[in-house]
C-alpha atoms as a PDB file:
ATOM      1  CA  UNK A   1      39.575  54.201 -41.213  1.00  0.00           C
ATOM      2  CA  UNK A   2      40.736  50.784 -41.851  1.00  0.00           C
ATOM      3  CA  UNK A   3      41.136  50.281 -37.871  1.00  0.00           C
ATOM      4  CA  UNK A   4      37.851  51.529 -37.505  1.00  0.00           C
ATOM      5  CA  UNK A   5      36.081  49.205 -40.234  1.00  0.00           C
ATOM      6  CA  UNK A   6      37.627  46.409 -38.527  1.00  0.00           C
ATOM      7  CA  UNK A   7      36.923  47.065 -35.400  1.00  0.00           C
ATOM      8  CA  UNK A   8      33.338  47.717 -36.103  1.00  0.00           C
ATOM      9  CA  UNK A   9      33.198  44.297 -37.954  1.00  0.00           C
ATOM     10  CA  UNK A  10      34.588  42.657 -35.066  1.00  0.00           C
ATOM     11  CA  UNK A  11      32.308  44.232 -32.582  1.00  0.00           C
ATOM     12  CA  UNK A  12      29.089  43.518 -35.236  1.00  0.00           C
ATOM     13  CA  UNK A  13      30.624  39.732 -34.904  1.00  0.00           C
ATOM     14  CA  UNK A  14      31.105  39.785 -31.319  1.00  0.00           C
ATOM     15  CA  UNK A  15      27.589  41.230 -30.795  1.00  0.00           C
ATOM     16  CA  UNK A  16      26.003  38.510 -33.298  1.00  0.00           C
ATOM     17  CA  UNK A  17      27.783  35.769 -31.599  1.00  0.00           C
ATOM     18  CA  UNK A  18      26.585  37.482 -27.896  1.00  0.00           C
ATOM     19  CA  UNK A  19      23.198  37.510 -29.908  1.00  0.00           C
ATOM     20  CA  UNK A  20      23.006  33.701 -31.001  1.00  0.00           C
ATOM     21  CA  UNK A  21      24.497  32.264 -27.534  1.00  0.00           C
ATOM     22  CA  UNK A  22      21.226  34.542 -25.999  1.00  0.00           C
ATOM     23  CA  UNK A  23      19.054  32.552 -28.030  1.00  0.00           C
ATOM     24  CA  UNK A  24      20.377  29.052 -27.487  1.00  0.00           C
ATOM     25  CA  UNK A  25      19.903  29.721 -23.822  1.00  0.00           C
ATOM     26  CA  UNK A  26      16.815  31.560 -24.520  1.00  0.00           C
ATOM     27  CA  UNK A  27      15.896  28.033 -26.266  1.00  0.00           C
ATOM     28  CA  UNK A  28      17.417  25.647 -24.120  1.00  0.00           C
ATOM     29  CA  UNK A  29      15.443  27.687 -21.113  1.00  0.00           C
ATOM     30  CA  UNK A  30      12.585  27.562 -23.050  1.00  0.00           C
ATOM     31  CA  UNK A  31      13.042  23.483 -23.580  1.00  0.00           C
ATOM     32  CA  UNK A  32      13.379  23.487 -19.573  1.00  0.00           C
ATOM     33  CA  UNK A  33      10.435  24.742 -18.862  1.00  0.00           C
ATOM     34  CA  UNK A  34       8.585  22.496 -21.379  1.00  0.00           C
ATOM     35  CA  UNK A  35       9.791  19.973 -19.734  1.00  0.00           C
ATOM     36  CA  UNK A  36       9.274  21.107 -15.933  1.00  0.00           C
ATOM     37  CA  UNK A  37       5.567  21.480 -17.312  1.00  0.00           C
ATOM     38  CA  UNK A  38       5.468  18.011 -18.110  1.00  0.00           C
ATOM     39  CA  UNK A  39       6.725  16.512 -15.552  1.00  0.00           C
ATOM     40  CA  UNK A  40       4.744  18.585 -12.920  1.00  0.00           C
ATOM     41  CA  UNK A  41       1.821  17.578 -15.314  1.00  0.00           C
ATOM     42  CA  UNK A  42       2.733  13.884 -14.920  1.00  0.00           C
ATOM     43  CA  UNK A  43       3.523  13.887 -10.800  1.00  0.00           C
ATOM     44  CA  UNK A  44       0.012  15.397 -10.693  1.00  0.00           C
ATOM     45  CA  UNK A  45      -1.820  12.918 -12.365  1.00  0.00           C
ATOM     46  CA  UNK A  46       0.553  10.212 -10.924  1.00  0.00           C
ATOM     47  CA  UNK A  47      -0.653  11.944  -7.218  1.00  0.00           C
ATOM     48  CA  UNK A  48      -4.359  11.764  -8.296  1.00  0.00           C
ATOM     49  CA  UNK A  49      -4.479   8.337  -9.035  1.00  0.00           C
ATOM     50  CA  UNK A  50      -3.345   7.434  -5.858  1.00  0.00           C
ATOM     51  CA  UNK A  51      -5.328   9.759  -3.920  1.00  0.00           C
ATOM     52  CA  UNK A  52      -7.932   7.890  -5.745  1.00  0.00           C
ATOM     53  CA  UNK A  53      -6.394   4.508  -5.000  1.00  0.00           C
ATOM     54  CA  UNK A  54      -6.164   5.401  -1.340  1.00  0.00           C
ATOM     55  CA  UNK A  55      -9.146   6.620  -0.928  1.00  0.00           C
ATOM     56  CA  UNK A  56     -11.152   3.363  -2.773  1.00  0.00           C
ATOM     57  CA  UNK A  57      -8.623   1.189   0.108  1.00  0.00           C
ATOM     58  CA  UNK A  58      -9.706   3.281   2.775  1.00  0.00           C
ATOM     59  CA  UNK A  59     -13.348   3.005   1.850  1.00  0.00           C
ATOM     60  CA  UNK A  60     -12.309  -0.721   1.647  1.00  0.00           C
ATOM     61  CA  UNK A  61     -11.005  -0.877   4.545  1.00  0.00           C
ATOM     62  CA  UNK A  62     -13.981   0.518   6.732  1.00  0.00           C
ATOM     63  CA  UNK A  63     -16.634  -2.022   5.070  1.00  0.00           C
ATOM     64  CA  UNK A  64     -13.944  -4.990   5.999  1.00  0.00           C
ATOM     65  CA  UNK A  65     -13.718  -3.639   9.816  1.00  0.00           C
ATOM     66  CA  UNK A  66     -17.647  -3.413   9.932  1.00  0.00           C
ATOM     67  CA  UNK A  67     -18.095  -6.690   8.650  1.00  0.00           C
ATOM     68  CA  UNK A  68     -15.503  -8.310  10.799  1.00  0.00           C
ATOM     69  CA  UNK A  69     -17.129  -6.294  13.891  1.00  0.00           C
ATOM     70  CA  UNK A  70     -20.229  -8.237  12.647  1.00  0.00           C
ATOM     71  CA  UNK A  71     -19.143 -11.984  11.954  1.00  0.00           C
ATOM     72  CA  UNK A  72     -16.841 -11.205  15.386  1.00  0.00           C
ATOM     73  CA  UNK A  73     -20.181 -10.591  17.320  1.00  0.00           C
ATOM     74  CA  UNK A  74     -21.563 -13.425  15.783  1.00  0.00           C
ATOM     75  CA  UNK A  75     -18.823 -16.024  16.403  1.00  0.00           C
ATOM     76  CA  UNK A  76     -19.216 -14.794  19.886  1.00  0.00           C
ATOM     77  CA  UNK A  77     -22.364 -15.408  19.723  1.00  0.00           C
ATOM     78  CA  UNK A  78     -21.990 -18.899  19.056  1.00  0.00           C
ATOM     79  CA  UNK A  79     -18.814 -19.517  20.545  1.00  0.00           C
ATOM     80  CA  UNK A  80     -21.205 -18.925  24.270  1.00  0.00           C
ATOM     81  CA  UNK A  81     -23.486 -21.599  23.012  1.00  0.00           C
ATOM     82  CA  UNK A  82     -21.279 -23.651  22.003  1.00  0.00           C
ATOM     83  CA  UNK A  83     -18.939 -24.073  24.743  1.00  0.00           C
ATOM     84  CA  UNK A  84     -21.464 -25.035  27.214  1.00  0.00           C
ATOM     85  CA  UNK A  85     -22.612 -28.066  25.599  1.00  0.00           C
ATOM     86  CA  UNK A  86     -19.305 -28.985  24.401  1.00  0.00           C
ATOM     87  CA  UNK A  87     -17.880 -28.205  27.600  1.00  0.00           C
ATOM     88  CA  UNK A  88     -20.373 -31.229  29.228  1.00  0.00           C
ATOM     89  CA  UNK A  89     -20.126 -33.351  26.178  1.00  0.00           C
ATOM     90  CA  UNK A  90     -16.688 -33.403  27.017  1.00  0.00           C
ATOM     91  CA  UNK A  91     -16.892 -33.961  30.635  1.00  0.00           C
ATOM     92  CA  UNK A  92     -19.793 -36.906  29.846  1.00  0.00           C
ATOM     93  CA  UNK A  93     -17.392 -38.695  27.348  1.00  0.00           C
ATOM     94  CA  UNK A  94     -13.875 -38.458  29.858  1.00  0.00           C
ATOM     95  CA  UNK A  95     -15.652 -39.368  33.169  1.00  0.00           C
ATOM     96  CA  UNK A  96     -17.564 -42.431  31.163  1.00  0.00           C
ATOM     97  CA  UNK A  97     -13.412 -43.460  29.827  1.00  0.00           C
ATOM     98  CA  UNK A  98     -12.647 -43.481  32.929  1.00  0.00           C
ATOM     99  CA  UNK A  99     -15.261 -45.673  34.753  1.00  0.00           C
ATOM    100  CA  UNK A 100     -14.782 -47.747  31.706  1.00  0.00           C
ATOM    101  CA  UNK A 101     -11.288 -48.419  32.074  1.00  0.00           C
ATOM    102  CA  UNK A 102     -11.858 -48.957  36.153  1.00  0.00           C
ATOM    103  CA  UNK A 103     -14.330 -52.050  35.150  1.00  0.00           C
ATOM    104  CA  UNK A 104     -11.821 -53.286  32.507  1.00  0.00           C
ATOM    105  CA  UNK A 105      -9.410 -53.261  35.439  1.00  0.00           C
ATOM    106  CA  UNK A 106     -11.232 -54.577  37.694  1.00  0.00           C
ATOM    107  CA  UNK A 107     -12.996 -57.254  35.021  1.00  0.00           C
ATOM    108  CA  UNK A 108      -9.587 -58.348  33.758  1.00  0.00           C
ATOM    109  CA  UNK A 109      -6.889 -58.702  36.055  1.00  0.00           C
ATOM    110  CA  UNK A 110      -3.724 -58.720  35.062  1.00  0.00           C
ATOM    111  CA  UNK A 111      -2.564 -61.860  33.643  1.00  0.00           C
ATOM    112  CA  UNK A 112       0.694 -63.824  34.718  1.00  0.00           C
END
């Protein structure tokens, strides 16, 4: 009987340590899934702010691209005006230089 008490009592303490390592890990699983739930909670609202964030700079993006389109027409625009008058002013001002400098040439000759 003696064998048998202690036997039982080691079995009841083998069981009730069994027991109490079962509920560590039923707490430290527990803790681990708290924690996964946060997390995922976090990387969600970390992924919606950037959805938002890309979609403003995409939004941005498109009103920057029409409005260069625009000012790009209307350099164009001007840039076809432009050059034809500056394109003669030019020619006017190097052609009169150059007749210029013929006369000085010819008006002073070169001195000895």
């Amino acid at each position: 009987m003696g064998d048998e008490k202690q036997s039982a009592s080691e079995l009841d303490a083998v069981l009730h340590h069994h027991h109490n390592v079962q509920e560590r890990l039923a707490e430290e699983m527990l803790n681990l899934a708290r924690n996964l739930k946060n997390n995922t909670l976090a990387a969600q609202n970390v992924i919606k702010q950037d959805n938002q964030t890309l979609t403003h700079s995409l939004r941005m993006a498109d009103q920057n691209f029409e409005k260069l389109k625009v000012e790009s027409e209307r350099l164009e625009q001007h840039t076809k005006k432009s050059v034809n008058w500056l394109l003669w002013l030019m020619l006017v001002v190097v052609c009169f230089i150059f007749i210029s400098m013929i006369l000085f040439i010819r008006i002073f000759p070169k001195l000895r």
